[in-house]
Protein backbone atom coordinates (compact mmCIF):
# COMPACT_ATOMS: atom_id res chain seq x y z
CA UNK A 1 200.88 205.31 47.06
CA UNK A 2 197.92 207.89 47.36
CA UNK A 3 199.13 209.98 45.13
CA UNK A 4 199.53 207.52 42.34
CA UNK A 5 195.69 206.15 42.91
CA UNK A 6 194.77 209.48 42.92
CA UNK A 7 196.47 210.46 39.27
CA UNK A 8 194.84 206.57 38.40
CA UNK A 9 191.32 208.32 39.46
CA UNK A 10 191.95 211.69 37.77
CA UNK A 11 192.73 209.32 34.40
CA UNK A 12 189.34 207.02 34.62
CA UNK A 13 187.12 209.96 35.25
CA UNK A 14 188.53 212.23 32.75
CA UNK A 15 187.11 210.65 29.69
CA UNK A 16 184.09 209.63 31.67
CA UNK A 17 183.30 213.27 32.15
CA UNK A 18 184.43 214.16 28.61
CA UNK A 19 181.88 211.62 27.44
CA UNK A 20 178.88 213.06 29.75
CA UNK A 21 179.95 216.60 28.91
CA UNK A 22 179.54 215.90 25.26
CA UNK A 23 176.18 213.71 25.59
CA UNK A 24 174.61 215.02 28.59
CA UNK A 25 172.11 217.40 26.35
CA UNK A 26 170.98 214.30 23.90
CA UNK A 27 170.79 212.61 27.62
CA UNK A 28 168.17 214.97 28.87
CA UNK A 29 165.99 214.99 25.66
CA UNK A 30 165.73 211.42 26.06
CA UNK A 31 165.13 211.39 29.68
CA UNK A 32 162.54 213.92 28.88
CA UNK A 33 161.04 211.92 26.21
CA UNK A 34 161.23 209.01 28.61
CA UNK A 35 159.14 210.92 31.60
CA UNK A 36 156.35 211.91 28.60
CA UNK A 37 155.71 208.50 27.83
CA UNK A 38 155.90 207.51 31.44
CA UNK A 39 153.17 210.35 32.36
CA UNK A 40 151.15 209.07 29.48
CA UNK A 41 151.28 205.46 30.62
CA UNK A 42 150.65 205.99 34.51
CA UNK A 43 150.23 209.47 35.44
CA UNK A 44 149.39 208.80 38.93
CA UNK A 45 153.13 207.85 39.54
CA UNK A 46 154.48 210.51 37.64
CA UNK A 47 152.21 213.04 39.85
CA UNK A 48 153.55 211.21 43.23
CA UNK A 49 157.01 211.75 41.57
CA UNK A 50 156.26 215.37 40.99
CA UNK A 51 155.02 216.01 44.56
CA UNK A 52 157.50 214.09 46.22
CA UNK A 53 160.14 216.44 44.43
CA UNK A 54 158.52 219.27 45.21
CA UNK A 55 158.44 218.65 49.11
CA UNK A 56 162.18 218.12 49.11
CA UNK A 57 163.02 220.96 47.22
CA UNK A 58 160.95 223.34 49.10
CA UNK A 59 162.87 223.24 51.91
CA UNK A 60 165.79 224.87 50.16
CA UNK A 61 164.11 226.88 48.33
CA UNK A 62 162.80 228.54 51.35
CA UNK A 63 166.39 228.53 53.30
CA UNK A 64 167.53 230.39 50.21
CA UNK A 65 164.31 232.70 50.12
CA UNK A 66 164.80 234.00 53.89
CA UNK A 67 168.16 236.46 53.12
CA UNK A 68 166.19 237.90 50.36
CA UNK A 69 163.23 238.45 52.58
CA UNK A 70 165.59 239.72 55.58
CA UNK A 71 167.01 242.44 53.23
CA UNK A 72 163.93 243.38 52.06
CA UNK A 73 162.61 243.74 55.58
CA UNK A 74 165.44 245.06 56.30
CA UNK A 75 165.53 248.31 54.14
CA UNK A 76 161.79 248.45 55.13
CA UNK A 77 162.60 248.82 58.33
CA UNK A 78 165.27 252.29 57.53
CA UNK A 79 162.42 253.32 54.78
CA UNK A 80 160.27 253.53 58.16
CA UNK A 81 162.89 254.66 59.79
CA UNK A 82 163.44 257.70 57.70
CA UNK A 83 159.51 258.63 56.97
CA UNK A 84 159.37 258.37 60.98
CA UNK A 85 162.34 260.91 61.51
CA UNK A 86 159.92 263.44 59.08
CA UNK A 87 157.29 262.43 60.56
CA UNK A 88 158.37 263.23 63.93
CA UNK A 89 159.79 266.64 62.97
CA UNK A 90 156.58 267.65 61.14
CA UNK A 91 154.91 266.66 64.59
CA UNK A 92 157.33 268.64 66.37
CA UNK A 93 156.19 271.67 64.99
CA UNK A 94 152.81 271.09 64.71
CA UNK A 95 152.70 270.81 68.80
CA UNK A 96 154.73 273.97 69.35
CA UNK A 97 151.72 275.88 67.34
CA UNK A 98 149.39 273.59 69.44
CA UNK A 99 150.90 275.01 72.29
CA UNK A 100 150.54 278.48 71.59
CA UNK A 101 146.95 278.02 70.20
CA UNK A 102 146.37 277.40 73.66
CA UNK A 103 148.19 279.23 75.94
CA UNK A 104 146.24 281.81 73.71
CA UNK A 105 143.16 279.76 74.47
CA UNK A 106 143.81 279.43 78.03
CA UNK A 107 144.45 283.30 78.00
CA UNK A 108 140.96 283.57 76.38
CA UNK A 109 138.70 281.63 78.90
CA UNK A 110 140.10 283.08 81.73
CA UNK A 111 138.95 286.24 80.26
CA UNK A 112 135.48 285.35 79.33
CA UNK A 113 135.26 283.93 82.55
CA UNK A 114 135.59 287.05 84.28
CA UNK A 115 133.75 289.09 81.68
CA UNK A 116 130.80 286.68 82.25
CA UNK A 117 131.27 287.24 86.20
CA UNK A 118 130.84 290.96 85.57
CA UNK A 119 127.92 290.73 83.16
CA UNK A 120 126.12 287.90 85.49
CA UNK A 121 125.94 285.81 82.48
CA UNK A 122 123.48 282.84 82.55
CA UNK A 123 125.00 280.36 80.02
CA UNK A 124 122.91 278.35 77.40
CA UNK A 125 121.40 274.99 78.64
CA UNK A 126 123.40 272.09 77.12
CA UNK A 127 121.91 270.83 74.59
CA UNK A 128 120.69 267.27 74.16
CA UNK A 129 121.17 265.33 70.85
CA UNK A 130 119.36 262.04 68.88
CA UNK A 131 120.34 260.73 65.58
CA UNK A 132 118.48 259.58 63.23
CA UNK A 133 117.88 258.28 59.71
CA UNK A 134 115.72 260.03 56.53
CA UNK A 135 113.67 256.80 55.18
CA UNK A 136 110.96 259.22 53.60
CA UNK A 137 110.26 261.99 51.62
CA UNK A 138 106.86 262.56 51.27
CA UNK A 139 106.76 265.86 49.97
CA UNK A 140 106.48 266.88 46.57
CA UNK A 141 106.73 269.80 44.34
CA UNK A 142 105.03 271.86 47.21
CA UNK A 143 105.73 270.41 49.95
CA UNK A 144 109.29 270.24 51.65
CA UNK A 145 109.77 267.75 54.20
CA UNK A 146 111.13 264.35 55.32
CA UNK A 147 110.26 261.50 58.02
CA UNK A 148 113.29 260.47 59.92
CA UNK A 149 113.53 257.56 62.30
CA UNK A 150 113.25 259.08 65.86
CA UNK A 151 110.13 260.06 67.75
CA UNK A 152 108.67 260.71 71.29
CA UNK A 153 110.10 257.80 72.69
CA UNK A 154 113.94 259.58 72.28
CA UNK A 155 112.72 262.66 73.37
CA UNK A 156 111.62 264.23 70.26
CA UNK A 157 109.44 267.27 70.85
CA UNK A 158 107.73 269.65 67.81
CA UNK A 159 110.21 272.50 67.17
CA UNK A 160 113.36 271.31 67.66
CA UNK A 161 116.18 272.09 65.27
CA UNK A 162 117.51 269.40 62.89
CA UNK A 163 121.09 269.95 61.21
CA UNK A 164 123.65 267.28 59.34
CA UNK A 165 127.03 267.56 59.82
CA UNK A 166 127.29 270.90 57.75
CA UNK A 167 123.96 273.11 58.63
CA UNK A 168 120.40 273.59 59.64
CA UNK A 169 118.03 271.32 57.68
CA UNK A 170 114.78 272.13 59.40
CA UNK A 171 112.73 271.99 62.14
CA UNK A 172 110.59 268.90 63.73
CA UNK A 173 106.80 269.70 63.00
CA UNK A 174 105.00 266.73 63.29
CA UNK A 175 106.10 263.89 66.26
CA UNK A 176 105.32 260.33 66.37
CA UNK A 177 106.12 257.47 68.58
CA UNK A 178 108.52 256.16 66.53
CA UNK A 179 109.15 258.84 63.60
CA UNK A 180 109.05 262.49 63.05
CA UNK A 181 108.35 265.23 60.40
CA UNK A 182 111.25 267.41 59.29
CA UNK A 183 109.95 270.80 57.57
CA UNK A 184 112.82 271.99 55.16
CA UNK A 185 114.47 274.97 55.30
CA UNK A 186 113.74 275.33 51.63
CA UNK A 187 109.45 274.68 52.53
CA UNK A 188 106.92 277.51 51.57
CA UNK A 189 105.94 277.50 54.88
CA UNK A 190 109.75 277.64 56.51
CA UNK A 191 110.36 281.22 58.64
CA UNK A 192 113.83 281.43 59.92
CA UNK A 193 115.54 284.73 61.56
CA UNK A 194 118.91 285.23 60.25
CA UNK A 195 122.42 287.16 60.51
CA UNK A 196 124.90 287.74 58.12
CA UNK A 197 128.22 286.62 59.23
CA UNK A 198 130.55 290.04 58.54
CA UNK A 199 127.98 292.49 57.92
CA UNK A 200 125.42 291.58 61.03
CA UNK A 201 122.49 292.41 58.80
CA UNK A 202 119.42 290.97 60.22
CA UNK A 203 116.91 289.21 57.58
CA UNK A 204 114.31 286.32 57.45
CA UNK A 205 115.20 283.00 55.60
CA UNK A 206 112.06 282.54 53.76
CA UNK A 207 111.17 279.33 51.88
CA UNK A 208 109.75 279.15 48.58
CA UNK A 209 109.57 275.64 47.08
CA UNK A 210 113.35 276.18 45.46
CA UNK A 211 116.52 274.62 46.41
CA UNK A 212 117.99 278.65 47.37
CA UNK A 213 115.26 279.89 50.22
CA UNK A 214 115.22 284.02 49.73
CA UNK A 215 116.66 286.53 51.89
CA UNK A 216 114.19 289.11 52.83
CA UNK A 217 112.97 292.04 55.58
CA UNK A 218 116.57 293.20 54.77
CA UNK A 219 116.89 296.93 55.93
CA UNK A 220 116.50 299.58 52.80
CA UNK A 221 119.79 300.22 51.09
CA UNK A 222 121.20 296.81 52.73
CA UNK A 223 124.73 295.88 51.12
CA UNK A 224 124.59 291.46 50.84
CA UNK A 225 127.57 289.93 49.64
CA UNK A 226 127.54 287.19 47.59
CA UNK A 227 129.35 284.25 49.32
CA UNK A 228 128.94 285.55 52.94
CA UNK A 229 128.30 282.97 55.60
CA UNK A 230 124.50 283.45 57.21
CA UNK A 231 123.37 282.08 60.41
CA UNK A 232 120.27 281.70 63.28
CA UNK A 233 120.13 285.04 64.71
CA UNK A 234 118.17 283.49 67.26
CA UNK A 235 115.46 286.18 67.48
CA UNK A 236 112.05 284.87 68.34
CA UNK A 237 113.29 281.52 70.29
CA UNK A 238 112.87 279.56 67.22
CA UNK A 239 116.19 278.63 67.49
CA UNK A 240 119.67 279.38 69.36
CA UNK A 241 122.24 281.75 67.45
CA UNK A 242 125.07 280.56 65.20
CA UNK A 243 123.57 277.63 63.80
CA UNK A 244 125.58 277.61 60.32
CA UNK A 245 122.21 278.08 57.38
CA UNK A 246 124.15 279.32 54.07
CA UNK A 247 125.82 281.37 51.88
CA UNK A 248 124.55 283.95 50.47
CA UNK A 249 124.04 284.61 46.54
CA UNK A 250 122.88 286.06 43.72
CA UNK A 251 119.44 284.44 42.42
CA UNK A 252 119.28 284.73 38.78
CA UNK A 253 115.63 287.00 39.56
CA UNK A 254 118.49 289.48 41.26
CA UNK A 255 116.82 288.93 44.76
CA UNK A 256 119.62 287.67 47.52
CA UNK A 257 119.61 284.02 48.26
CA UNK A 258 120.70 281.04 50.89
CA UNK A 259 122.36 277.95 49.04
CA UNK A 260 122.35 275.60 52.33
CA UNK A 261 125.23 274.11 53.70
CA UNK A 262 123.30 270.90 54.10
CA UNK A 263 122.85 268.97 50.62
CA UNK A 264 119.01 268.39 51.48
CA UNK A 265 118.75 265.91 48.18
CA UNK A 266 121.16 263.83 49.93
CA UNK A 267 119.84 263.09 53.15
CA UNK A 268 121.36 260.10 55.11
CA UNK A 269 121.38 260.60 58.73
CA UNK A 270 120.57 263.66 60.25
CA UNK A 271 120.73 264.96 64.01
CA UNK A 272 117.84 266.08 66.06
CA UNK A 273 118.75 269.20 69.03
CA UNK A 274 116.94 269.81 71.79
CA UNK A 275 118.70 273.27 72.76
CA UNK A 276 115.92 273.72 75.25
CA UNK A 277 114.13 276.57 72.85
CA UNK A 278 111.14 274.92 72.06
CA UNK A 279 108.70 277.42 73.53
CA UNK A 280 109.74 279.74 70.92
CA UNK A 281 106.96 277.44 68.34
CA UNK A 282 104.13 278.86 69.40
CA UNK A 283 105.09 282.08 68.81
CA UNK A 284 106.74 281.11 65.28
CA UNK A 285 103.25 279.06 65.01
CA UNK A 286 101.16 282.98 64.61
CA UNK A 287 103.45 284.07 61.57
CA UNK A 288 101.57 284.60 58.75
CA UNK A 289 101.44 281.31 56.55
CA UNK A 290 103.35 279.13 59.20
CA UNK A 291 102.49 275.32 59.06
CA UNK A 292 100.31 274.65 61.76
């Protein structure tokens, strides 16, 4: 009995579904052409419509978006995965030369420790540090210096060094409450003792209104390199050695010059050091054609 309603079905709904296969396209144009002129004539029931689809299709749509996004996050995951097995190995070896960088280290202060105990050596005071910012330049074309934001209320004190984060920039010569003059190294009036890096020559950084301060009192017969490193020598108190200055060049008059490390057109922020060597001013303060 099933089995003959069943064939009975099979026979109804086979021309049914021959006649749908072979109209259903004409069938959608209309229906299309149907939902225009609905839209036309009330488009807030066509929008309803629209919205009402939408929220029952979403769900699907995002049961069937979530394997897609699990493969993708998937072979994220083993992407990570593999960049984190290189970058583990490259750390690896990194922290075995870290190691011996300082066992050698470790050898090193030991040493200096007892070399100082020999020599009695009485280390530099620490050195004490305000930052500030350049919001001046009232200098000129002879005049090199800048006001930063920083006075005697941080400590600020005439003489003390002022470097950015590659060199020397100057010296404080003028202190305020609130603000402070910076005299260039590049200023006429800017004395600095010097040392070459390799060759230990000893010279004076002398200012002259340029953007490369000179190299001079070099000893007779001196060999300067271009492209040597110069620093404080720390003669005269002025300042403590090693504070990076320059390198060294060629001036297009042939006389040795500095081009700073510091970018002094470029001025930002700069940092203020009290390295405790202040006293050394007034003696600076008798060179011939020092600012007073």
């Amino acid at each position: 009995m099933k089995t003959r309603n069943s064939g009975s079905v099979v026979r109804i709904a086979a021309p049914v579904w021959g006649m749908v296969q072979r109209f259903y396209f004409p069938l959608l144009i209309l229906a299309a052409i149907a939902l225009m002129m609905i839209g036309h004539v009330n488009s807030t029931a066509v929008e309803q419509a629209r919205t009402r689809v939408t929220d029952a299709v979403s769900p699907v749509l995002n049961v069937m978006s979530r394997p897609a996004a699990s493969v993708a996050d998937a072979l994220e995951y083993f992407r990570q995965l593999v960049d984190l097995h290189d970058e583990n190995a490259r750390l690896r070896e990194e922290n075995a030369r870290l190691r011996q960088w300082e066992q050698a280290a470790l050898r090193m202060d030991a040493e200096n420790r007892s070399l100082r105990s020999l020599l009695s050596f009485k280390p530099d005071p620490a050195a004490t540090v305000v930052t500030g910012r350049v919001v001046g330049d009232p200098g000129g074309a002879f005049v090199r210096t800048v006001v930063v934001t920083v006075g005697e209320r941080e400590g600020v004190e005439r003489g003390q060094a002022v470097m950015s984060g590659q060199g020397l920039v100057g010296r404080i010569v003028q202190v305020g409450d609130w603000s402070a003059r910076v005299l260039l190294v590049t200023d006429l009036n800017a004395r600095i003792p010097v040392v070459l890096e390799s060759s230990r020559q000893r010279a004076m950084l002398a200012g002259d209104n340029s953007d490369h301060p000179l190299l001079t009192y070099l000893p007779p017969n001196s060999e300067v390199r271009p492209g040597e490193r110069v620093f404080t020598s720390g003669h005269g108190g002025l300042f403590p050695p090693g504070l990076p200055v320059g390198i060294v060049e060629k001036g297009a008059d042939g006389k040795p010059r500095v081009v700073p490390m510091a970018d002094l057109s470029r001025l930002e922020h700069v940092q203020v050091i009290d390295f405790g060597t202040t006293g050394g001013v007034a003696a600076e303060a008798t060179l011939p054609g020092a600012m007073k």
